[in-house]
Every structure is written in structure tokens, then in C-alpha cells.
ModelCIF file with pLDDT and N, C-alpha, C, O atoms, coordinates in Angstrom:
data_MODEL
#
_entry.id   MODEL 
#
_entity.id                         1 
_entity.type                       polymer 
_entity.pdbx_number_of_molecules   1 
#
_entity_poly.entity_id                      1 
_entity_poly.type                           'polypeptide(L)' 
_entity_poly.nstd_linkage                   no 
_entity_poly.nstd_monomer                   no 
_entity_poly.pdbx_seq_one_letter_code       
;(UNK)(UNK)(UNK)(UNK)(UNK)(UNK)(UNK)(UNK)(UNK)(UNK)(UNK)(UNK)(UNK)(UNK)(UNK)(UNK)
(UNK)(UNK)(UNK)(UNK)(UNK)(UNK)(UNK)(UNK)(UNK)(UNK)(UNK)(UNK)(UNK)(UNK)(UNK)(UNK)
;
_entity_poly.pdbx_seq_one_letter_code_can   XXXXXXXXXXXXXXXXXXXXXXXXXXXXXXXX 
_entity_poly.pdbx_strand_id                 A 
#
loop_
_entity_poly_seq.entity_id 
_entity_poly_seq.num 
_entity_poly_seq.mon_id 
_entity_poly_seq.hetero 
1 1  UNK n 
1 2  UNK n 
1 3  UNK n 
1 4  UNK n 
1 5  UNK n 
1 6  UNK n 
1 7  UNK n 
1 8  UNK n 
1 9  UNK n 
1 10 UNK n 
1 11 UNK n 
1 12 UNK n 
1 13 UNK n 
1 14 UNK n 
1 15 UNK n 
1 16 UNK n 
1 17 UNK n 
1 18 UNK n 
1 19 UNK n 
1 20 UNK n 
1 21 UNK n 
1 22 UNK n 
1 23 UNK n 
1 24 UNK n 
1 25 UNK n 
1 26 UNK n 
1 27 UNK n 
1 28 UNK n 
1 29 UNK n 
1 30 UNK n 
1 31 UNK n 
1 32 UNK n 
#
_struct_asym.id          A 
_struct_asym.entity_id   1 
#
loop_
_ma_qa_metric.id 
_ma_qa_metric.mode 
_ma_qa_metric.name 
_ma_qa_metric.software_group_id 
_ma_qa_metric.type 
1 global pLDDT . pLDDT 
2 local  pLDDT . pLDDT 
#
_ma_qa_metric_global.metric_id      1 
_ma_qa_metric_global.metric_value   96.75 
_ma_qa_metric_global.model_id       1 
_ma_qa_metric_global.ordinal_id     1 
#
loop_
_ma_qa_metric_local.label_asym_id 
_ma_qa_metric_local.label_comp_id 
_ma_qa_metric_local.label_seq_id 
_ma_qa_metric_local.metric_id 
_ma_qa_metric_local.metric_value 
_ma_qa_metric_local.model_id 
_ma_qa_metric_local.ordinal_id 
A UNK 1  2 96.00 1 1  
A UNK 2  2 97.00 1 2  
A UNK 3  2 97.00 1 3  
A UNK 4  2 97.00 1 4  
A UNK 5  2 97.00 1 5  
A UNK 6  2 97.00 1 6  
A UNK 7  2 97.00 1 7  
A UNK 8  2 97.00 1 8  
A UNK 9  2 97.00 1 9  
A UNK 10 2 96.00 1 10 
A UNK 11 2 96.00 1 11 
A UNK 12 2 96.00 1 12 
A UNK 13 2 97.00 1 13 
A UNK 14 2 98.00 1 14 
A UNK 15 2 97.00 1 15 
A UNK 16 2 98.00 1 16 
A UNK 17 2 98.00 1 17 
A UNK 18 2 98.00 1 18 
A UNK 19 2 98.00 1 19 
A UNK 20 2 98.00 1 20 
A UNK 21 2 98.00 1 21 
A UNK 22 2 97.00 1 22 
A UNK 23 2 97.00 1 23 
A UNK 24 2 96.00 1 24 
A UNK 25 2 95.00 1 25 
A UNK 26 2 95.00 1 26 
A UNK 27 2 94.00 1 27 
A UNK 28 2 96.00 1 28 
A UNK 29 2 96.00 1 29 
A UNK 30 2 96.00 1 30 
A UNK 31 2 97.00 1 31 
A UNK 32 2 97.00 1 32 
#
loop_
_atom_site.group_PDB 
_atom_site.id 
_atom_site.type_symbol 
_atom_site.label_atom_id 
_atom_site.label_alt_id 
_atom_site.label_comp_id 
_atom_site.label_asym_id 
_atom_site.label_entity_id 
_atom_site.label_seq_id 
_atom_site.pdbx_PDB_ins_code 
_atom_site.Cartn_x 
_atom_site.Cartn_y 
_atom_site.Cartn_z 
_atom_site.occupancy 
_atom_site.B_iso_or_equiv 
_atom_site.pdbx_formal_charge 
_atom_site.auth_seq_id 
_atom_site.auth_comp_id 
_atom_site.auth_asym_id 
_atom_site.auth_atom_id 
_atom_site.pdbx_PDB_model_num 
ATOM 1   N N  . UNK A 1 1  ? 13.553 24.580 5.371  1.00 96.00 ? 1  UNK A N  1 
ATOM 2   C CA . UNK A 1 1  ? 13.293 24.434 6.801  1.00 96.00 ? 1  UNK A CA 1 
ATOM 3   C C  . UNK A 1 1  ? 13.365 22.960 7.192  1.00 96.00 ? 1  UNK A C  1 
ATOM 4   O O  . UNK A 1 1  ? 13.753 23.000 8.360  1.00 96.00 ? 1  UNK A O  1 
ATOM 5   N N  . UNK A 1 2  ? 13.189 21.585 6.823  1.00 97.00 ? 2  UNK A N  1 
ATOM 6   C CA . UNK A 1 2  ? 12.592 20.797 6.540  1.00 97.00 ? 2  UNK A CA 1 
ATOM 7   C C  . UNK A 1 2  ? 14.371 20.171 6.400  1.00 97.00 ? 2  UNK A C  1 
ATOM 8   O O  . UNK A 1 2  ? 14.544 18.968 6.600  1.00 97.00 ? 2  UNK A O  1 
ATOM 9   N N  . UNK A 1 3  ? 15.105 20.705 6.195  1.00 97.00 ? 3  UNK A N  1 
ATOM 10  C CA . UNK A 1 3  ? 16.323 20.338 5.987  1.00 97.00 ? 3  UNK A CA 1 
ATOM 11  C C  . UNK A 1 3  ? 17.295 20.700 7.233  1.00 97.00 ? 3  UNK A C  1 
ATOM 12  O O  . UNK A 1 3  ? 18.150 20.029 7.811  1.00 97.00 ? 3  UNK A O  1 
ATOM 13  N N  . UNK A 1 4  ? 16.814 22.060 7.426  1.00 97.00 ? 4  UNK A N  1 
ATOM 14  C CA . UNK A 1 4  ? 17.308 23.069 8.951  1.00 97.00 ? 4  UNK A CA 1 
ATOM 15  C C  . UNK A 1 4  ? 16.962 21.677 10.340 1.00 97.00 ? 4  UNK A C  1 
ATOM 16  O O  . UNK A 1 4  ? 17.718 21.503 11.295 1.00 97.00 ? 4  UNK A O  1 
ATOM 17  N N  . UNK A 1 5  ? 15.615 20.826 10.077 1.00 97.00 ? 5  UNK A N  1 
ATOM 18  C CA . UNK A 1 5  ? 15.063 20.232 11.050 1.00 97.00 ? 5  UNK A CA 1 
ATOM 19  C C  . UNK A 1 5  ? 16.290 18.704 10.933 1.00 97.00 ? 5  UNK A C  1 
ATOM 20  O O  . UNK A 1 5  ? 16.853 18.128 11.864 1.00 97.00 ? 5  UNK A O  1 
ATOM 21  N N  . UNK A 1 6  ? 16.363 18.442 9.562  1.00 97.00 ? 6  UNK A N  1 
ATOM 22  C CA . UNK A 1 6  ? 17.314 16.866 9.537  1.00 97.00 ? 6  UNK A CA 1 
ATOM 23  C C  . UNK A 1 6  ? 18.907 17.601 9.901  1.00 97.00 ? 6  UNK A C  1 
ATOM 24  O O  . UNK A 1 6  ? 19.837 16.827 9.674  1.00 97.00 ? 6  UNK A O  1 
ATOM 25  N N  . UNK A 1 7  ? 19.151 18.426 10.218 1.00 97.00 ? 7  UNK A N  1 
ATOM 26  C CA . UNK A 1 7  ? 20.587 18.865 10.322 1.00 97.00 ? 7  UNK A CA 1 
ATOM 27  C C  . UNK A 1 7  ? 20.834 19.074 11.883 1.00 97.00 ? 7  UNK A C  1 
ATOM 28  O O  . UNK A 1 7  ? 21.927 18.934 12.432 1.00 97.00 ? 7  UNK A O  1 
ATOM 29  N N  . UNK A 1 8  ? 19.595 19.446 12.534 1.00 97.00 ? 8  UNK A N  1 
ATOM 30  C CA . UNK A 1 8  ? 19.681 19.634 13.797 1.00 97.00 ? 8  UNK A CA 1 
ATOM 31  C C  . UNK A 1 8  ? 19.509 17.992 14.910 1.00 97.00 ? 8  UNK A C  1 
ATOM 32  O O  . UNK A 1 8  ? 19.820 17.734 16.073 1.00 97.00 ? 8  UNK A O  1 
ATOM 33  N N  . UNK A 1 9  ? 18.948 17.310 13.941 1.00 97.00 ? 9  UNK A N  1 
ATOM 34  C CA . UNK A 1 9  ? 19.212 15.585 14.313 1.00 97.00 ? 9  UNK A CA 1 
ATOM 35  C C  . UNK A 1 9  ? 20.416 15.125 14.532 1.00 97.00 ? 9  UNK A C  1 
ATOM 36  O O  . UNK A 1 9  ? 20.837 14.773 15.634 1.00 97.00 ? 9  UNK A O  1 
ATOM 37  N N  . UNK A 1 10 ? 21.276 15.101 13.067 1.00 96.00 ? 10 UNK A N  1 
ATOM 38  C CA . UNK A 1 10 ? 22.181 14.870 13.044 1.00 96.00 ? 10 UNK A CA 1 
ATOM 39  C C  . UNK A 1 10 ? 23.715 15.630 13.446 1.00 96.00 ? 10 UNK A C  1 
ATOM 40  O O  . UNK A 1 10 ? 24.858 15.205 13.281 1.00 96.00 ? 10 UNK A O  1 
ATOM 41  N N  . UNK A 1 11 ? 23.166 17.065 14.103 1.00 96.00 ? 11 UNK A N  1 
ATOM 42  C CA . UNK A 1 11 ? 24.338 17.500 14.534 1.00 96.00 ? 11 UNK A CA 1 
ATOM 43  C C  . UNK A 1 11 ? 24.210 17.184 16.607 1.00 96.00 ? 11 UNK A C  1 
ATOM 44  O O  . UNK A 1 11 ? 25.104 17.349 17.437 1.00 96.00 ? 11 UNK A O  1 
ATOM 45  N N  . UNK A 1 12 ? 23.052 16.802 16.783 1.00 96.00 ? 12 UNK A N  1 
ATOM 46  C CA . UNK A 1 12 ? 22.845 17.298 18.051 1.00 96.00 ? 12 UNK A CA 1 
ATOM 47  C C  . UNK A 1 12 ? 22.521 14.932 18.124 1.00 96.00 ? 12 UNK A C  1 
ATOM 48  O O  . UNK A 1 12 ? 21.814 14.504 19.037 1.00 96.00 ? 12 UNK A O  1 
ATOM 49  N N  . UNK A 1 13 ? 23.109 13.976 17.158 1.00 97.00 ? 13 UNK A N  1 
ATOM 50  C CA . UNK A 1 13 ? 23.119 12.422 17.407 1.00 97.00 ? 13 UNK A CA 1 
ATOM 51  C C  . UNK A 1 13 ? 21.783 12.010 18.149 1.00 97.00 ? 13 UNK A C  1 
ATOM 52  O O  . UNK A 1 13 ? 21.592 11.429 19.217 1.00 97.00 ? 13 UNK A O  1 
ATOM 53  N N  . UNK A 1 14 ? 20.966 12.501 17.234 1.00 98.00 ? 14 UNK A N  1 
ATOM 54  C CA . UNK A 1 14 ? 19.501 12.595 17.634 1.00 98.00 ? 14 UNK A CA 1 
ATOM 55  C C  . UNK A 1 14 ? 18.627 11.877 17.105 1.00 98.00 ? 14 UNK A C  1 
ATOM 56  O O  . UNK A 1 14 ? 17.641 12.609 17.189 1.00 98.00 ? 14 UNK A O  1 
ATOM 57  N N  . UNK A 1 15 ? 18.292 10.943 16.611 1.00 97.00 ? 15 UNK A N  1 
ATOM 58  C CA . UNK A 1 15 ? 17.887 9.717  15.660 1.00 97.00 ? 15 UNK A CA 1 
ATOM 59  C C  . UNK A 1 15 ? 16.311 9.884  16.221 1.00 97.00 ? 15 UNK A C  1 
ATOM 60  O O  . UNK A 1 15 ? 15.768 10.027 17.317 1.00 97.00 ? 15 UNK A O  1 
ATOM 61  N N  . UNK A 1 16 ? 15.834 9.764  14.574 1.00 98.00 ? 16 UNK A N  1 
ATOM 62  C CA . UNK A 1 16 ? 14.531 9.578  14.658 1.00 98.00 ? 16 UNK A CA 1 
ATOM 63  C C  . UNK A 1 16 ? 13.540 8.462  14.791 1.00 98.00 ? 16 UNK A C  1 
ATOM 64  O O  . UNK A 1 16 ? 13.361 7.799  13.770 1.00 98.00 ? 16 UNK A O  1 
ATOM 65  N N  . UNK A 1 17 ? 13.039 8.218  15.586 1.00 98.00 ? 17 UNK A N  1 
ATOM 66  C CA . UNK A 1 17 ? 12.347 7.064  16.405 1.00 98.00 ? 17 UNK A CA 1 
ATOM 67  C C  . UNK A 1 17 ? 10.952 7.074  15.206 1.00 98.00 ? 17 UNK A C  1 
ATOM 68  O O  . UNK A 1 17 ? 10.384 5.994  15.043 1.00 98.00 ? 17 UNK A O  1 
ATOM 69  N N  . UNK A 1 18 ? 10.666 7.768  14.753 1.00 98.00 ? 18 UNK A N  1 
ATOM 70  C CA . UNK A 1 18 ? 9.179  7.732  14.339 1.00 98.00 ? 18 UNK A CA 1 
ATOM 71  C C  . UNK A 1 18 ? 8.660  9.021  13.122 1.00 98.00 ? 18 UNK A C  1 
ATOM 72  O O  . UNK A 1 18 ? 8.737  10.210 13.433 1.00 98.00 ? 18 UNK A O  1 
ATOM 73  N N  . UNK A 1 19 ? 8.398  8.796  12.424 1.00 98.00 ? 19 UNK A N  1 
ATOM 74  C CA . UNK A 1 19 ? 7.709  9.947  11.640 1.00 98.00 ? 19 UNK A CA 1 
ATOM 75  C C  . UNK A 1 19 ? 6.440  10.106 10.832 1.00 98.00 ? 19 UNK A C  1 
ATOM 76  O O  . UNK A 1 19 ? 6.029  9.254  10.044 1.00 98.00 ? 19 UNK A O  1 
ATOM 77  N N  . UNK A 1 20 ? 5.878  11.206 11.073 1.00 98.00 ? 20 UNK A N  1 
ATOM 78  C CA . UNK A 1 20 ? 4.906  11.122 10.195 1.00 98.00 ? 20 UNK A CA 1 
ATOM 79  C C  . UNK A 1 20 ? 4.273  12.522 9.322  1.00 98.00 ? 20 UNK A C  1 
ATOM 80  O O  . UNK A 1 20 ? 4.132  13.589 9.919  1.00 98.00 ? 20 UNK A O  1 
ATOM 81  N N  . UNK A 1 21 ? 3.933  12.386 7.924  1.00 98.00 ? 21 UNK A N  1 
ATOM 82  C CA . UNK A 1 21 ? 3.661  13.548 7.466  1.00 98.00 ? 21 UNK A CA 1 
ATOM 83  C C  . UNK A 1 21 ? 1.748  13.827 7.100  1.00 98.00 ? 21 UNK A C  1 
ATOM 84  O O  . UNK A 1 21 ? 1.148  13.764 6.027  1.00 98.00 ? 21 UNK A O  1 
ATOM 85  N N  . UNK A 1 22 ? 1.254  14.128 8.467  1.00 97.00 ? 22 UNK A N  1 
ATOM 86  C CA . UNK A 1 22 ? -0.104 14.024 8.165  1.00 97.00 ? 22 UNK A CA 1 
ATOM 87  C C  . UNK A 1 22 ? -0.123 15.700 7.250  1.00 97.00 ? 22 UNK A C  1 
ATOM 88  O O  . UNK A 1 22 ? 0.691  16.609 7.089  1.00 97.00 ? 22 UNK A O  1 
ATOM 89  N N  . UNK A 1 23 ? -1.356 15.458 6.879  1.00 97.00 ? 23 UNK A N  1 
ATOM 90  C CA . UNK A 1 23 ? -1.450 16.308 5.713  1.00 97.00 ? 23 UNK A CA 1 
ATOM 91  C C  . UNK A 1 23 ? -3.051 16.685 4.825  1.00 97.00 ? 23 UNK A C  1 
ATOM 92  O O  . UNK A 1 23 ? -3.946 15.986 4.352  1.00 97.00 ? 23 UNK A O  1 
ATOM 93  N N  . UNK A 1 24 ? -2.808 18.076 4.924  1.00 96.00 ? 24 UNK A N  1 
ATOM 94  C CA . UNK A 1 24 ? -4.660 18.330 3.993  1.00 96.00 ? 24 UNK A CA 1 
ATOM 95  C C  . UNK A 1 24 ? -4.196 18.084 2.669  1.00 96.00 ? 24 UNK A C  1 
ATOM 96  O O  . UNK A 1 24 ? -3.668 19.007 2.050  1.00 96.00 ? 24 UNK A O  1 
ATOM 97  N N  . UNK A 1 25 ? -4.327 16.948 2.152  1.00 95.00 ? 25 UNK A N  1 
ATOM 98  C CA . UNK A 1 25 ? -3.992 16.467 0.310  1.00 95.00 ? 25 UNK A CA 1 
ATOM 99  C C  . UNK A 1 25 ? -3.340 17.817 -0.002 1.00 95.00 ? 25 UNK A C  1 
ATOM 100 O O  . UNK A 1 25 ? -3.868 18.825 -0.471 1.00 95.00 ? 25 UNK A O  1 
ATOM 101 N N  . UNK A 1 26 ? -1.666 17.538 0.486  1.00 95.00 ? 26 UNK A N  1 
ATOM 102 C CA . UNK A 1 26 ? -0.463 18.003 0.264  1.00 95.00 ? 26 UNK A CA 1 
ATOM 103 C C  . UNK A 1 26 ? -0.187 17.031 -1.305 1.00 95.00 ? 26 UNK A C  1 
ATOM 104 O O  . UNK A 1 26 ? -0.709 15.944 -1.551 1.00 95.00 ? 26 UNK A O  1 
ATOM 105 N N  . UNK A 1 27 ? 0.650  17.701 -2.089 1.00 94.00 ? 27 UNK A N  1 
ATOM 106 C CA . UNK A 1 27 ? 1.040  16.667 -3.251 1.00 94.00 ? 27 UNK A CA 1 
ATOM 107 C C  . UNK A 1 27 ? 2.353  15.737 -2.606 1.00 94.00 ? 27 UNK A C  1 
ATOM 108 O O  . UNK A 1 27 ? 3.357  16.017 -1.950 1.00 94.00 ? 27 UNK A O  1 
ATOM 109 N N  . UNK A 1 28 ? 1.684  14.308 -3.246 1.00 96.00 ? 28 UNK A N  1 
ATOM 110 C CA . UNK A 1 28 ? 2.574  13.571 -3.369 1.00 96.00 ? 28 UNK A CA 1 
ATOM 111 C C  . UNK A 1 28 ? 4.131  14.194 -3.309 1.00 96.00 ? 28 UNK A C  1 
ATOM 112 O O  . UNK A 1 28 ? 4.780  14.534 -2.320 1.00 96.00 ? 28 UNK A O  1 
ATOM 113 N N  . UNK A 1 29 ? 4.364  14.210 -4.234 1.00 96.00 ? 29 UNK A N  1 
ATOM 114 C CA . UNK A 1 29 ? 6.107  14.484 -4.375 1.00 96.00 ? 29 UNK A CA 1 
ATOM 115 C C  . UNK A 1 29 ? 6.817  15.347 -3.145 1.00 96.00 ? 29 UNK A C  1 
ATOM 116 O O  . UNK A 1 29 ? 7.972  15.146 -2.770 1.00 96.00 ? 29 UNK A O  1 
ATOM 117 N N  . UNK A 1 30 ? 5.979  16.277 -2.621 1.00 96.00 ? 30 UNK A N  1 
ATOM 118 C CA . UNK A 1 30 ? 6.116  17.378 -1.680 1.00 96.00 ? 30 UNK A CA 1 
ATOM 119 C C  . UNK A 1 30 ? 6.462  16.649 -0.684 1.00 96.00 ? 30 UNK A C  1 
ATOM 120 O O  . UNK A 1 30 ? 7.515  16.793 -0.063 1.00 96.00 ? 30 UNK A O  1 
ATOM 121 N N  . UNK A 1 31 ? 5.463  15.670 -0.414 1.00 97.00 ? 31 UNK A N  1 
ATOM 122 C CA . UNK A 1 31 ? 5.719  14.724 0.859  1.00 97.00 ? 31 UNK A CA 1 
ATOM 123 C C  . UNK A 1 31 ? 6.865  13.353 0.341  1.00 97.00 ? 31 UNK A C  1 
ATOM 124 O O  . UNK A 1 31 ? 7.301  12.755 1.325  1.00 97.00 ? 31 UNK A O  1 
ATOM 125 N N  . UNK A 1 32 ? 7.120  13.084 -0.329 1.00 97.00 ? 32 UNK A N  1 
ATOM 126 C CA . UNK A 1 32 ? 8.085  12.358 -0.769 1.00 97.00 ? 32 UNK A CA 1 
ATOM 127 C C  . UNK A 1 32 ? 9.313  13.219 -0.430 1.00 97.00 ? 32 UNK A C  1 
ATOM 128 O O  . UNK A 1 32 ? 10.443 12.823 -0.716 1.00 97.00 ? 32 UNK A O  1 
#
């Protein structure tokens, strides 16, 4: 899904200004 979301950026020249992955102590790598 997470990939579905970076494909719809880049098909629709949509650049991401800002991001953030808040999180209930998600693992590391997951959020990497």
C-alpha cells in the first residue's frame, strides 16, 4: 500500500513537501 501511495506521487508530479511516520513503537526497520 505504502508503495500504491509513492506511485500515485510520482505518476500524478506530486512531490512531497514533508513527511512523517508517527507511530505506537512500530519496529524500526518497518519504518525505515
Amino acid at each position: 500500500f505504502v508503495e500504491r501511495i509513492a506511485k500515485v506521487h510520482q505518476d500524478e508530479d506530486n512531490k512531497i513537501q514533508a513527511l512523517s511516520l508517527s507511530n505506537v513503537a512500530a519496529d524500526d526497520s518497518t519504518l525505515n
